[in-house]
PDB file of N, CA and C in Angstrom:
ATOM      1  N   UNK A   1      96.496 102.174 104.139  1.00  0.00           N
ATOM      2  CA  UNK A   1      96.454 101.551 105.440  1.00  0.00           C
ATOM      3  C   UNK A   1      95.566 100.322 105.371  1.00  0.00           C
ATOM      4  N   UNK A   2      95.869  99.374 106.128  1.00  0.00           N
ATOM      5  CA  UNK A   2      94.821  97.893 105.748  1.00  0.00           C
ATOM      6  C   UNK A   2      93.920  97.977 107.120  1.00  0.00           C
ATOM      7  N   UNK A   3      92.958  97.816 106.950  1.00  0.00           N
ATOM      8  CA  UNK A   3      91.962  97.868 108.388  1.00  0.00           C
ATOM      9  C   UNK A   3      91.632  96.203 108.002  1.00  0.00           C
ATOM     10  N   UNK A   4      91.191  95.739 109.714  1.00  0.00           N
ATOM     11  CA  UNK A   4      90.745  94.976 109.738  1.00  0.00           C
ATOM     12  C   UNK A   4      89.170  94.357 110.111  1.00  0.00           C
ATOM     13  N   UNK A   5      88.805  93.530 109.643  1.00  0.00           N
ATOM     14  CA  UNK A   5      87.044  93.302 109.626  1.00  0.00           C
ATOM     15  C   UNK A   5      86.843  92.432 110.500  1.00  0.00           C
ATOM     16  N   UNK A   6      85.938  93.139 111.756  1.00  0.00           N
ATOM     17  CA  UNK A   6      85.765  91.731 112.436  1.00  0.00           C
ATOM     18  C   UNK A   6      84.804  90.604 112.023  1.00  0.00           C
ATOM     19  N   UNK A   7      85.507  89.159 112.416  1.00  0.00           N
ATOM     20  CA  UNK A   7      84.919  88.342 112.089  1.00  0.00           C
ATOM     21  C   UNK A   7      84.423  87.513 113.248  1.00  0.00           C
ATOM     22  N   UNK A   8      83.285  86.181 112.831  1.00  0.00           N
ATOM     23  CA  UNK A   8      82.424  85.601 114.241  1.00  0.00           C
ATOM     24  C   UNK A   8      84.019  84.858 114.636  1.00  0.00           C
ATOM     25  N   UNK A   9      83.789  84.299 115.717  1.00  0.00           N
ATOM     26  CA  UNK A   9      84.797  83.694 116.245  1.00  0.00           C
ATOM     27  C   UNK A   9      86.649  84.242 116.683  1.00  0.00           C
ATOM     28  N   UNK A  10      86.197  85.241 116.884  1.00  0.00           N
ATOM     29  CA  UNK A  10      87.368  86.277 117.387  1.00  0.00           C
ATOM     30  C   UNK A  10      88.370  86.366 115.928  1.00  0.00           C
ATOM     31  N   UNK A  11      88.389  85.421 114.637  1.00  0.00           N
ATOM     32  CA  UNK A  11      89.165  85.296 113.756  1.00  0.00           C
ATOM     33  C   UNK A  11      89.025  87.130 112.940  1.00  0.00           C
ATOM     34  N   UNK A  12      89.854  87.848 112.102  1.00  0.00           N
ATOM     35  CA  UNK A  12      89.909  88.836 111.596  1.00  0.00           C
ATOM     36  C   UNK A  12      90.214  88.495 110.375  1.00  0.00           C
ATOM     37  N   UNK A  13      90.215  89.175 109.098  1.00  0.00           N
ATOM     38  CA  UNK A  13      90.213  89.299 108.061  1.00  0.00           C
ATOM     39  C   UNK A  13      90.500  90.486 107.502  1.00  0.00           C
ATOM     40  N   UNK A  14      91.401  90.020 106.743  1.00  0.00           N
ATOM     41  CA  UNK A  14      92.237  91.531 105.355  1.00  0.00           C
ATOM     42  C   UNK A  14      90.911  92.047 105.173  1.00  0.00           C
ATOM     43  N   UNK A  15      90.821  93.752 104.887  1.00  0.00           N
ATOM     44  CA  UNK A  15      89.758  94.228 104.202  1.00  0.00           C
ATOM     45  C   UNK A  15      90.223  95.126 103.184  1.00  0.00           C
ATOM     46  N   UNK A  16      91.013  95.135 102.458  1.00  0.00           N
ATOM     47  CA  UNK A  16      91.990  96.007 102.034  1.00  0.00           C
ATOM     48  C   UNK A  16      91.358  96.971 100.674  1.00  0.00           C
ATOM     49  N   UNK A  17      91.620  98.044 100.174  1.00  0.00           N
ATOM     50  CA  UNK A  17      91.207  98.701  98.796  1.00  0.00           C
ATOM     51  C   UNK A  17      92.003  98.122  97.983  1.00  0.00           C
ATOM     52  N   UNK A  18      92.281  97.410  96.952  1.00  0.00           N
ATOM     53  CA  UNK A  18      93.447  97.433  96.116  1.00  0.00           C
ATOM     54  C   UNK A  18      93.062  98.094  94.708  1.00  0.00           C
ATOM     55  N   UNK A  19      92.070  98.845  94.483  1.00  0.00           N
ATOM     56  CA  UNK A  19      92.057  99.479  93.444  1.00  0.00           C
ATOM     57  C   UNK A  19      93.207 100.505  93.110  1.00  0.00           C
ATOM     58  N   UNK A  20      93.774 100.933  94.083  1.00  0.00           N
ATOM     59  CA  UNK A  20      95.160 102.078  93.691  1.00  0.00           C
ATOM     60  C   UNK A  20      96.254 101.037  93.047  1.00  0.00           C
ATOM     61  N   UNK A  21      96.436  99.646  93.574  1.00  0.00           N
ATOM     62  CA  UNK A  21      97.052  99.237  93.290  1.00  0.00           C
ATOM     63  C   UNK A  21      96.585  98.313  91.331  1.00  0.00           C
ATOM     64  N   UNK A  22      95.783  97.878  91.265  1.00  0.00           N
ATOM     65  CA  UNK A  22      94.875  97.103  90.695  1.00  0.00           C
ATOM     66  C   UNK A  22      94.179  98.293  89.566  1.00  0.00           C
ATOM     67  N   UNK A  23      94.492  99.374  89.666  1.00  0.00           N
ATOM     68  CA  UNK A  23      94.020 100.285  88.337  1.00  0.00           C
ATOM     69  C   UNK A  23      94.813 100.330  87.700  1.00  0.00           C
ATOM     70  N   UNK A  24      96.470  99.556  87.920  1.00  0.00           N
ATOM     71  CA  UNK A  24      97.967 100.483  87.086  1.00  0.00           C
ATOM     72  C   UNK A  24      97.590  98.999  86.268  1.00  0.00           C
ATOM     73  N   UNK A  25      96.535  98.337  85.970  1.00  0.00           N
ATOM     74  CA  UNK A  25      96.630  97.189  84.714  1.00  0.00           C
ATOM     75  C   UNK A  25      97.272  95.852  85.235  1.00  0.00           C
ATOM     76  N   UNK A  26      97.054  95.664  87.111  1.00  0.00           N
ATOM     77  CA  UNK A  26      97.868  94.340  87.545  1.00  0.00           C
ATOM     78  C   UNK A  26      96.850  93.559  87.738  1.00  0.00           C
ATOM     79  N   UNK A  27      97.101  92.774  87.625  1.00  0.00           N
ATOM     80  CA  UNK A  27      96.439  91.171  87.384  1.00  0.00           C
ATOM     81  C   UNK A  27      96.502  91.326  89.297  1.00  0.00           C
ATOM     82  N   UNK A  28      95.415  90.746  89.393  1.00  0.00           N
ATOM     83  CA  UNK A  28      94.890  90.336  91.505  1.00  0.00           C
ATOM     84  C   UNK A  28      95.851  89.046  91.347  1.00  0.00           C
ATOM     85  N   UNK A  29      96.017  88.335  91.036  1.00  0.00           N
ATOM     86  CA  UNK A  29      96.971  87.113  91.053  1.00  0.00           C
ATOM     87  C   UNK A  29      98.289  87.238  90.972  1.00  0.00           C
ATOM     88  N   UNK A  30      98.920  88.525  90.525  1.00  0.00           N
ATOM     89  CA  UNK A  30     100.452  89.104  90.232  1.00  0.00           C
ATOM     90  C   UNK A  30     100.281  89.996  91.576  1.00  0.00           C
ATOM     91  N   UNK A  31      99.188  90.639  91.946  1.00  0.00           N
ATOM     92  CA  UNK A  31      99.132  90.998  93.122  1.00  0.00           C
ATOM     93  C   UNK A  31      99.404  90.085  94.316  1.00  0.00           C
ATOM     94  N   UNK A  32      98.908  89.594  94.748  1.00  0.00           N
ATOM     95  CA  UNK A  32      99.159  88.266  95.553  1.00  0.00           C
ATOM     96  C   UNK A  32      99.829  87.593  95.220  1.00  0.00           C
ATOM     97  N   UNK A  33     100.811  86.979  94.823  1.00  0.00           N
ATOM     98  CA  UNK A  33     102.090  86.482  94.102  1.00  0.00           C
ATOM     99  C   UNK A  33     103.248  87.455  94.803  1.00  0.00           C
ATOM    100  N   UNK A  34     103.209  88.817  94.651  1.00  0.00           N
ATOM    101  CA  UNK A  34     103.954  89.491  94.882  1.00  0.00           C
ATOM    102  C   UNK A  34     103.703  90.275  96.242  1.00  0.00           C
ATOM    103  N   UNK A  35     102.606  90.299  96.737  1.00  0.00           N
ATOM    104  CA  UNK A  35     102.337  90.206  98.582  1.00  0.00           C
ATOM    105  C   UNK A  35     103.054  89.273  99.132  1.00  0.00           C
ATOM    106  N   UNK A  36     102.606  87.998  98.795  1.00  0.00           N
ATOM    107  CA  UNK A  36     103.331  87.253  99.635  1.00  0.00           C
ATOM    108  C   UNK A  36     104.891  86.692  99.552  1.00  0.00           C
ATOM    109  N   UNK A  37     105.686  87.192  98.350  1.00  0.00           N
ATOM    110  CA  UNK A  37     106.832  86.779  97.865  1.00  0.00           C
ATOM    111  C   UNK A  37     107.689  87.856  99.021  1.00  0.00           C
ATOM    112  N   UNK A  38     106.969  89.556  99.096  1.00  0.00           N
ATOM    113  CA  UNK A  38     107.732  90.474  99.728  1.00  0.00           C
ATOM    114  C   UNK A  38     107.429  90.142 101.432  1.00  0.00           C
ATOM    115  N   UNK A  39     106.373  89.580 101.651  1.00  0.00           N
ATOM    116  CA  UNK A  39     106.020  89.391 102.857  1.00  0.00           C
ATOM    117  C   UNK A  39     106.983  88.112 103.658  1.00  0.00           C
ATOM    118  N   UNK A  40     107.860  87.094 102.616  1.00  0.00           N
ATOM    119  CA  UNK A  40     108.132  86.131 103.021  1.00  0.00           C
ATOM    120  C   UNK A  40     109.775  86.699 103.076  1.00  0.00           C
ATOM    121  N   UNK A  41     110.222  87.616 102.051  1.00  0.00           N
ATOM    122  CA  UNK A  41     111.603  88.654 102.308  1.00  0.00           C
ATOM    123  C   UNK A  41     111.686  89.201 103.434  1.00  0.00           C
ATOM    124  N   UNK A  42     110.224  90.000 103.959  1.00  0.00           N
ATOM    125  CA  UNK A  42     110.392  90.953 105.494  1.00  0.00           C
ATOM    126  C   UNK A  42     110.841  90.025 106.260  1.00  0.00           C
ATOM    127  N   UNK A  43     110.455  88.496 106.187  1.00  0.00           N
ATOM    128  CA  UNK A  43     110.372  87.406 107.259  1.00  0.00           C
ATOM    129  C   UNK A  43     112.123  86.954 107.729  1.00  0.00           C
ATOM    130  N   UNK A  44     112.531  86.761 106.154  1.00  0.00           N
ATOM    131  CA  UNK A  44     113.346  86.408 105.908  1.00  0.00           C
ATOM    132  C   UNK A  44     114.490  87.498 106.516  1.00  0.00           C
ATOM    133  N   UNK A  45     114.013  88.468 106.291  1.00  0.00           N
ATOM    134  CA  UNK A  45     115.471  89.883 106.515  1.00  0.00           C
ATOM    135  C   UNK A  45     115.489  89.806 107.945  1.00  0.00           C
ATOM    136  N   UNK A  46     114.148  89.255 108.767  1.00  0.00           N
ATOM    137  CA  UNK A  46     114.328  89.697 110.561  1.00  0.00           C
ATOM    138  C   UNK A  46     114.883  89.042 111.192  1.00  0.00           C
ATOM    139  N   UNK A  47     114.470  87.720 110.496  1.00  0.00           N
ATOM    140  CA  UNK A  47     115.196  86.282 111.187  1.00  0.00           C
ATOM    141  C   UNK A  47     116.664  86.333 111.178  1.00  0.00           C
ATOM    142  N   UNK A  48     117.002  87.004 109.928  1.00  0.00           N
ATOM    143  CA  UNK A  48     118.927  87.102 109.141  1.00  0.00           C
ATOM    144  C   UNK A  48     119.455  88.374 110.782  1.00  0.00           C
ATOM    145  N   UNK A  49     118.406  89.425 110.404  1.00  0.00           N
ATOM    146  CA  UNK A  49     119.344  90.502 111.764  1.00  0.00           C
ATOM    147  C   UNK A  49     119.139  90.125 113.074  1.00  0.00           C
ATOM    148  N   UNK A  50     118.079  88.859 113.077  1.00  0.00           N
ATOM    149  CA  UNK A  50     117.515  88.174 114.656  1.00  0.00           C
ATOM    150  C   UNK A  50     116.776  89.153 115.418  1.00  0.00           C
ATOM    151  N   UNK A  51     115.739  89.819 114.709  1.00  0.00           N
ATOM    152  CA  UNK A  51     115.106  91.045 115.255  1.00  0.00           C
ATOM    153  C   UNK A  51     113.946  90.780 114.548  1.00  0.00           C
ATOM    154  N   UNK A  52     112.280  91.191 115.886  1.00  0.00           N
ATOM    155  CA  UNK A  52     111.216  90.664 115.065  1.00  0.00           C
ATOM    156  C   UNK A  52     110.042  91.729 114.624  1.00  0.00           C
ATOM    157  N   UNK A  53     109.838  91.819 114.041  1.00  0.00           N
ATOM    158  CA  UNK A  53     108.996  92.738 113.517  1.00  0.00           C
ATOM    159  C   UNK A  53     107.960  93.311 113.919  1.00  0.00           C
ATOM    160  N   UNK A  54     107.444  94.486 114.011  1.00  0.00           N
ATOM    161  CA  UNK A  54     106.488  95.227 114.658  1.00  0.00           C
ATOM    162  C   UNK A  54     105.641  95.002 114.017  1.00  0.00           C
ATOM    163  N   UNK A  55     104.763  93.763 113.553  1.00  0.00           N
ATOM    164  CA  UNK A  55     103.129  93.520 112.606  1.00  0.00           C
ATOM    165  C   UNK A  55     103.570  92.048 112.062  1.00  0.00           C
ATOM    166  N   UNK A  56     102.030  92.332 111.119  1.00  0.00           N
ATOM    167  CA  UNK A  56     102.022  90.897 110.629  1.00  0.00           C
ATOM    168  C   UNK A  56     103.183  91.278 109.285  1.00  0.00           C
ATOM    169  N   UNK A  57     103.690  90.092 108.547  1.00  0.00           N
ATOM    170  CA  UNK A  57     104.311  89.888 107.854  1.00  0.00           C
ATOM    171  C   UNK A  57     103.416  90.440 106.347  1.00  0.00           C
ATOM    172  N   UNK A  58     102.643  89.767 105.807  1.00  0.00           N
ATOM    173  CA  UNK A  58     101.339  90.084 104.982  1.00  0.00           C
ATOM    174  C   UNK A  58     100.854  91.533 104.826  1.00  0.00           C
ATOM    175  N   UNK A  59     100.417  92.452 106.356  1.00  0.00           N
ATOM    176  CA  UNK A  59     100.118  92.877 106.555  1.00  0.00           C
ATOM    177  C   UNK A  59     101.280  94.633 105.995  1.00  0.00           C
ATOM    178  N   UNK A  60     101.996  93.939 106.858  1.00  0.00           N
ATOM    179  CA  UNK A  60     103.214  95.187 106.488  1.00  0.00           C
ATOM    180  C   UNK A  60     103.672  95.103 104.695  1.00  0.00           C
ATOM    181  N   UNK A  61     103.770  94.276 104.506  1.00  0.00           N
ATOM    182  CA  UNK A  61     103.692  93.835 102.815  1.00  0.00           C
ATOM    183  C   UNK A  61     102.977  94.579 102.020  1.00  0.00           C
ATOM    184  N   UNK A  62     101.378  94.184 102.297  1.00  0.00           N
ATOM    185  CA  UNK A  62     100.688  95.348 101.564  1.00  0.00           C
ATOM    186  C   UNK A  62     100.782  96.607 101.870  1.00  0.00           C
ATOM    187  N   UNK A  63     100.987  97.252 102.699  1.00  0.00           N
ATOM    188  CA  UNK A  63     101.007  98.381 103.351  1.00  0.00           C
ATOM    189  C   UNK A  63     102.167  99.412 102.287  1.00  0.00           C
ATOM    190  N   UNK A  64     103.571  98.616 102.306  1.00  0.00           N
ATOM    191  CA  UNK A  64     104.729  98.628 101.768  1.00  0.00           C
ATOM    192  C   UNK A  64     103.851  99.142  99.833  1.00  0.00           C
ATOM    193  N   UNK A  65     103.376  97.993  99.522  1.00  0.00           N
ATOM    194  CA  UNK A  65     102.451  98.212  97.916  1.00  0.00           C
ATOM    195  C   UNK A  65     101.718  99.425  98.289  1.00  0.00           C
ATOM    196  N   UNK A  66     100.835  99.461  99.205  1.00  0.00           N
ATOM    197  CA  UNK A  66      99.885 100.719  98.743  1.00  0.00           C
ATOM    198  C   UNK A  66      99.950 102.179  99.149  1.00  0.00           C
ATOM    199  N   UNK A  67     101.588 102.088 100.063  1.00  0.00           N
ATOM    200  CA  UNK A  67     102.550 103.242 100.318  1.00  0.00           C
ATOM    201  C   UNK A  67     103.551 103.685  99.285  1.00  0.00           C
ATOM    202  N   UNK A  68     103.557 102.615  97.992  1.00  0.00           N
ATOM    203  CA  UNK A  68     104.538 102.842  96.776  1.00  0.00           C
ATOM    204  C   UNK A  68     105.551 102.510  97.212  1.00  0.00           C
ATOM    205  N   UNK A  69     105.909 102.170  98.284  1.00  0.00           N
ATOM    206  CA  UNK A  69     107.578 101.879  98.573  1.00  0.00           C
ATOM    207  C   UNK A  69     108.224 100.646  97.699  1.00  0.00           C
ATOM    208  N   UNK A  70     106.884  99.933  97.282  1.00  0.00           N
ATOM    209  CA  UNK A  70     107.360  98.535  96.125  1.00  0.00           C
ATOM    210  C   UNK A  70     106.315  98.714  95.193  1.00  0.00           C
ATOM    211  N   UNK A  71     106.713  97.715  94.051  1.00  0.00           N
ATOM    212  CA  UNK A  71     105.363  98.106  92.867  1.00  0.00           C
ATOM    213  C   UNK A  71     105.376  96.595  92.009  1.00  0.00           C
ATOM    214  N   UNK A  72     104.532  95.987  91.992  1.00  0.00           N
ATOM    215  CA  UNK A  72     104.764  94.734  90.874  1.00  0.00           C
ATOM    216  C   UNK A  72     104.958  95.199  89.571  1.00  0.00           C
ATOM    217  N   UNK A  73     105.949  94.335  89.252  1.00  0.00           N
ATOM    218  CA  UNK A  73     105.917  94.702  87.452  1.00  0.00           C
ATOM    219  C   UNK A  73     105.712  93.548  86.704  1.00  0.00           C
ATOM    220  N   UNK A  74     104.872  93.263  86.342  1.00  0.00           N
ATOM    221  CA  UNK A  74     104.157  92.193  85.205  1.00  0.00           C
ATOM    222  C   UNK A  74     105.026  92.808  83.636  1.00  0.00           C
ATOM    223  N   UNK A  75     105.127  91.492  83.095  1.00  0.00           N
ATOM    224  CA  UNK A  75     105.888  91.460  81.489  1.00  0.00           C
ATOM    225  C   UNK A  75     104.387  91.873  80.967  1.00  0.00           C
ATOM    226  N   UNK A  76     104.383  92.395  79.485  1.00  0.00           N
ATOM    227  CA  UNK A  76     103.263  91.978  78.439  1.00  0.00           C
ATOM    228  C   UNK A  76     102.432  91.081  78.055  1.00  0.00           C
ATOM    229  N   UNK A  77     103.285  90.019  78.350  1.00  0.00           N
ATOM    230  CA  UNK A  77     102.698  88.610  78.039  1.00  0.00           C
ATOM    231  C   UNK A  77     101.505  88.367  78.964  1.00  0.00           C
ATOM    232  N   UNK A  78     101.829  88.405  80.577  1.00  0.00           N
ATOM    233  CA  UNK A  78     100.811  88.367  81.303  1.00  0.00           C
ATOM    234  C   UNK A  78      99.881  89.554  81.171  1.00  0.00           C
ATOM    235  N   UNK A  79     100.055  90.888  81.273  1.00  0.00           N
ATOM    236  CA  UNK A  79      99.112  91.856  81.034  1.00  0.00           C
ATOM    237  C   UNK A  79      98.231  91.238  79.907  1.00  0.00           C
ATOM    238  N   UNK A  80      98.097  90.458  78.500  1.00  0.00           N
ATOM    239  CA  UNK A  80      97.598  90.357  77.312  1.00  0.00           C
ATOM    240  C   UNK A  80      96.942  89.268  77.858  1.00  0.00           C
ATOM    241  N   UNK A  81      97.045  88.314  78.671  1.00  0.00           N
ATOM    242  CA  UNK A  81      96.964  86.783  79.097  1.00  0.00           C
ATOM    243  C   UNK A  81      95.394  87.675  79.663  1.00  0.00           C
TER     244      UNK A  81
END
């Protein structure tokens, strides 16, 4: 679940664990790469059925990763990088 942190100026901020995600050997940059690639698909799929989504885009994204319903898969090359 992603909670959010309050911040000064009414603004909020991700506070997220990603160690469940981030222990299987993924690079935080293949992480985020792949948050926002699936987050910009949810966007993409609501606009296509013209129906808008119950959350943030981002938000439901990670949620999606740290529920297993998606999983990044990095080649070797980057894991060794």
């Amino acid at each position: 679940m992603v909670h959010f942190a309050p911040r000064k100026y009414g603004f909020k901020m991700l506070n997220v664990d990603v160690r469940p995600i981030i222990g299987q050997n993924i690079s935080r940059y293949s992480l985020v790469s792949a948050v926002a690639k699936h987050a910009r698909y949810l966007v993409d799929e609501a606009e296509g059925d013209r129906r808008s989504l119950h959350g943030k885009p981002v938000t439901l994204s990670i949620d999606d990763f740290l529920e297993k319903r998606y999983a990044v898969l990095e080649s070797e090359e980057i894991r060794q990088a």
